[in-house]
C-alpha atoms as a PDB file:
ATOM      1  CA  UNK A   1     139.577 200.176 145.488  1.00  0.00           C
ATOM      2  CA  UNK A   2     138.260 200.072 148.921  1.00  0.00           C
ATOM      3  CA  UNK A   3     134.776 201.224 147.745  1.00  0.00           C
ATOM      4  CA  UNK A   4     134.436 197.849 145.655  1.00  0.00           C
ATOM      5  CA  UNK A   5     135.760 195.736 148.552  1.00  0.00           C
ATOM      6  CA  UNK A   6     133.097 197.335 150.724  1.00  0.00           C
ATOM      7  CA  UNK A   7     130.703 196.428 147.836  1.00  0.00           C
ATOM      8  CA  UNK A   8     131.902 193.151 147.643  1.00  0.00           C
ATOM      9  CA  UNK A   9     131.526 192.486 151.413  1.00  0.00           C
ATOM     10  CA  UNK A  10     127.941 194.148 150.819  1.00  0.00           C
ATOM     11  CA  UNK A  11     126.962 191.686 148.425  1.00  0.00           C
ATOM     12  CA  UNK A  12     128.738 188.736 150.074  1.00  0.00           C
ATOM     13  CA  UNK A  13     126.447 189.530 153.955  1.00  0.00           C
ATOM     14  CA  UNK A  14     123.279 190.510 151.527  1.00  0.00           C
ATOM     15  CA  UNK A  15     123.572 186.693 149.699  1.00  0.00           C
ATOM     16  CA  UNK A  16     124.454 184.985 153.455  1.00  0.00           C
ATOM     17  CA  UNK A  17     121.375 186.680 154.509  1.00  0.00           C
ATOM     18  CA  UNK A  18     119.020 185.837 151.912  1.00  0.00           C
ATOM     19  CA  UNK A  19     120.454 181.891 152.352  1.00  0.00           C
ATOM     20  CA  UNK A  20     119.879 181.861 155.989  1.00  0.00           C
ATOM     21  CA  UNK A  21     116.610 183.513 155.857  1.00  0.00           C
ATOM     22  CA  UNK A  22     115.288 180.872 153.433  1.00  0.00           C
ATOM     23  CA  UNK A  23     116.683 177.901 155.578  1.00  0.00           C
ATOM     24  CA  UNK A  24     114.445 179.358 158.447  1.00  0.00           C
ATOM     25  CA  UNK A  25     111.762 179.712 156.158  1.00  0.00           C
ATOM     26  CA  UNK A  26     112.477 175.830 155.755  1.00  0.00           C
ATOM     27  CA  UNK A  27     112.472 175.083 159.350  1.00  0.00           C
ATOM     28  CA  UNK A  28     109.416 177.234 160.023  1.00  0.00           C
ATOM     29  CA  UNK A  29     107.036 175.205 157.297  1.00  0.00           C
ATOM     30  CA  UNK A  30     108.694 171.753 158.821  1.00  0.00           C
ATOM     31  CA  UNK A  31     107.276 172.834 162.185  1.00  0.00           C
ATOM     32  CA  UNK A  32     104.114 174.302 160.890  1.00  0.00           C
ATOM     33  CA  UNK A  33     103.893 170.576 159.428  1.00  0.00           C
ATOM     34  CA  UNK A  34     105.001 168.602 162.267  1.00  0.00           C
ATOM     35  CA  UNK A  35     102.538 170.697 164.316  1.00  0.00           C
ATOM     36  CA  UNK A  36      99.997 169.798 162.364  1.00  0.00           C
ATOM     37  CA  UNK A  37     100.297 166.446 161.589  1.00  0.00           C
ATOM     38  CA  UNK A  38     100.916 165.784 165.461  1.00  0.00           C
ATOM     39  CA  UNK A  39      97.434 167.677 166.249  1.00  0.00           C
ATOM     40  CA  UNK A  40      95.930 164.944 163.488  1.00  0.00           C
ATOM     41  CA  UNK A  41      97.612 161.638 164.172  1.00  0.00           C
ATOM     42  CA  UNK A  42      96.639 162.068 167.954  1.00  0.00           C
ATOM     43  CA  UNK A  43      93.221 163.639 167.481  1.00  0.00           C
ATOM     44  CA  UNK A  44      93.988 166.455 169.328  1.00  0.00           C
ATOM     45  CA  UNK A  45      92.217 170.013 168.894  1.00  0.00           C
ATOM     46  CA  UNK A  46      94.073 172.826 168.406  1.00  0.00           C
ATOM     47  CA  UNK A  47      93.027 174.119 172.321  1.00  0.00           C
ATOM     48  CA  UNK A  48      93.933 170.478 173.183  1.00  0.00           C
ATOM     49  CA  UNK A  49      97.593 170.629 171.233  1.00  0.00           C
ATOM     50  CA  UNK A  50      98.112 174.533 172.420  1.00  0.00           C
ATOM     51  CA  UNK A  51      97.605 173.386 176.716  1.00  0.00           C
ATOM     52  CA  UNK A  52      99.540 170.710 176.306  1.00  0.00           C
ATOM     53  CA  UNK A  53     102.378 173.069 174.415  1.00  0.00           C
ATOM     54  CA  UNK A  54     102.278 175.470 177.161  1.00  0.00           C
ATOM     55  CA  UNK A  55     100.730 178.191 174.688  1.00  0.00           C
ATOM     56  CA  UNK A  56      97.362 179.825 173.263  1.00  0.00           C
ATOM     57  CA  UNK A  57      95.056 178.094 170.825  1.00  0.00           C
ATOM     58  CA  UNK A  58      95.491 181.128 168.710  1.00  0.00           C
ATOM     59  CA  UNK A  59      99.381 180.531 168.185  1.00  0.00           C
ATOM     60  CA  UNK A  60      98.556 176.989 167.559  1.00  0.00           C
ATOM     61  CA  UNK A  61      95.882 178.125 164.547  1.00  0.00           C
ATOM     62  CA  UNK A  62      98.199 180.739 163.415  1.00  0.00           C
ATOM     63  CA  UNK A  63     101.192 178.384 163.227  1.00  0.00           C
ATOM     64  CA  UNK A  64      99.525 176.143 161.153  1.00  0.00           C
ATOM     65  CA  UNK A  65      98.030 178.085 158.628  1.00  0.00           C
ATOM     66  CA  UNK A  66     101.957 180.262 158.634  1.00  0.00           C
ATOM     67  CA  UNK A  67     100.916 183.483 159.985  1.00  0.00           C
ATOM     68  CA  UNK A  68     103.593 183.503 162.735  1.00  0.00           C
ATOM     69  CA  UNK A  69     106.843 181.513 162.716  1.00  0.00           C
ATOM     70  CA  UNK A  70     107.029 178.908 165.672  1.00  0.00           C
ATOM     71  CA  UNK A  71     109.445 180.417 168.457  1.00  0.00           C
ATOM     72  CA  UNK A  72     112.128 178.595 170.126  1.00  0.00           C
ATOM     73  CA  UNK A  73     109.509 177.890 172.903  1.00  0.00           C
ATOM     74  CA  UNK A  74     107.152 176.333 171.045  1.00  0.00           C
ATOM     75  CA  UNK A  75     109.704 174.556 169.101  1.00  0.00           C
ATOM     76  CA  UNK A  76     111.083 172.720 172.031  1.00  0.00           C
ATOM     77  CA  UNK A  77     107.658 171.960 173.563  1.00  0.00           C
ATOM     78  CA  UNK A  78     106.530 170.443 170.530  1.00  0.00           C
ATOM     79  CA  UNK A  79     109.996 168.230 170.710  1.00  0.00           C
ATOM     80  CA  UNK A  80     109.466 167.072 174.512  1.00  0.00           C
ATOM     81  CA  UNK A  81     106.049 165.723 173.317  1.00  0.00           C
ATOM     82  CA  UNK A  82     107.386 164.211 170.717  1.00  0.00           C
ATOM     83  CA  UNK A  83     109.737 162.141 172.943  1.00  0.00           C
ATOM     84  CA  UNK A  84     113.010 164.368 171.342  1.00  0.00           C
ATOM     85  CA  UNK A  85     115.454 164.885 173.065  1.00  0.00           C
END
């Protein structure tokens, strides 16, 4: 009996996981948009975009093609010029 509650819980933190990890999946391709379409709409270069975020023109490339996931850093540099707040 406790074996299948314990598989139960398993399957339960397994499916929470899988949910969560697909809403930051979400959130990462919104950023790797807004990044983007920031860079474009003010006709910024990547190295332009990247000093003004405080961070290398490599993350910025990476970023926007999805080979990293924007960090929290990034994230809320890319909101300050953005006029979030």
């Amino acid at each position: 009996m406790a074996r299948k509650k314990l598989d139960g819980d398993l399957q339960a933190v397994a499916t929470t996981l899988a949910q969560a990890s697909a809403q930051a999946d979400a959130a990462a391709d919104a950023v790797r948009t807004a990044l983007r379409v920031y860079r474009e709409r003010h006709q910024l270069t990547q190295a332009a975009l990247a000093a003004r975020l405080g961070v290398s023109r490599v993350t910025v490339a990476r970023v926007e093609v999805g080979l990293r996931k924007p960090s929290a850093q990034l994230v809320r540099a890319l909101e300050k010029l953005g006029g979030a707040k």
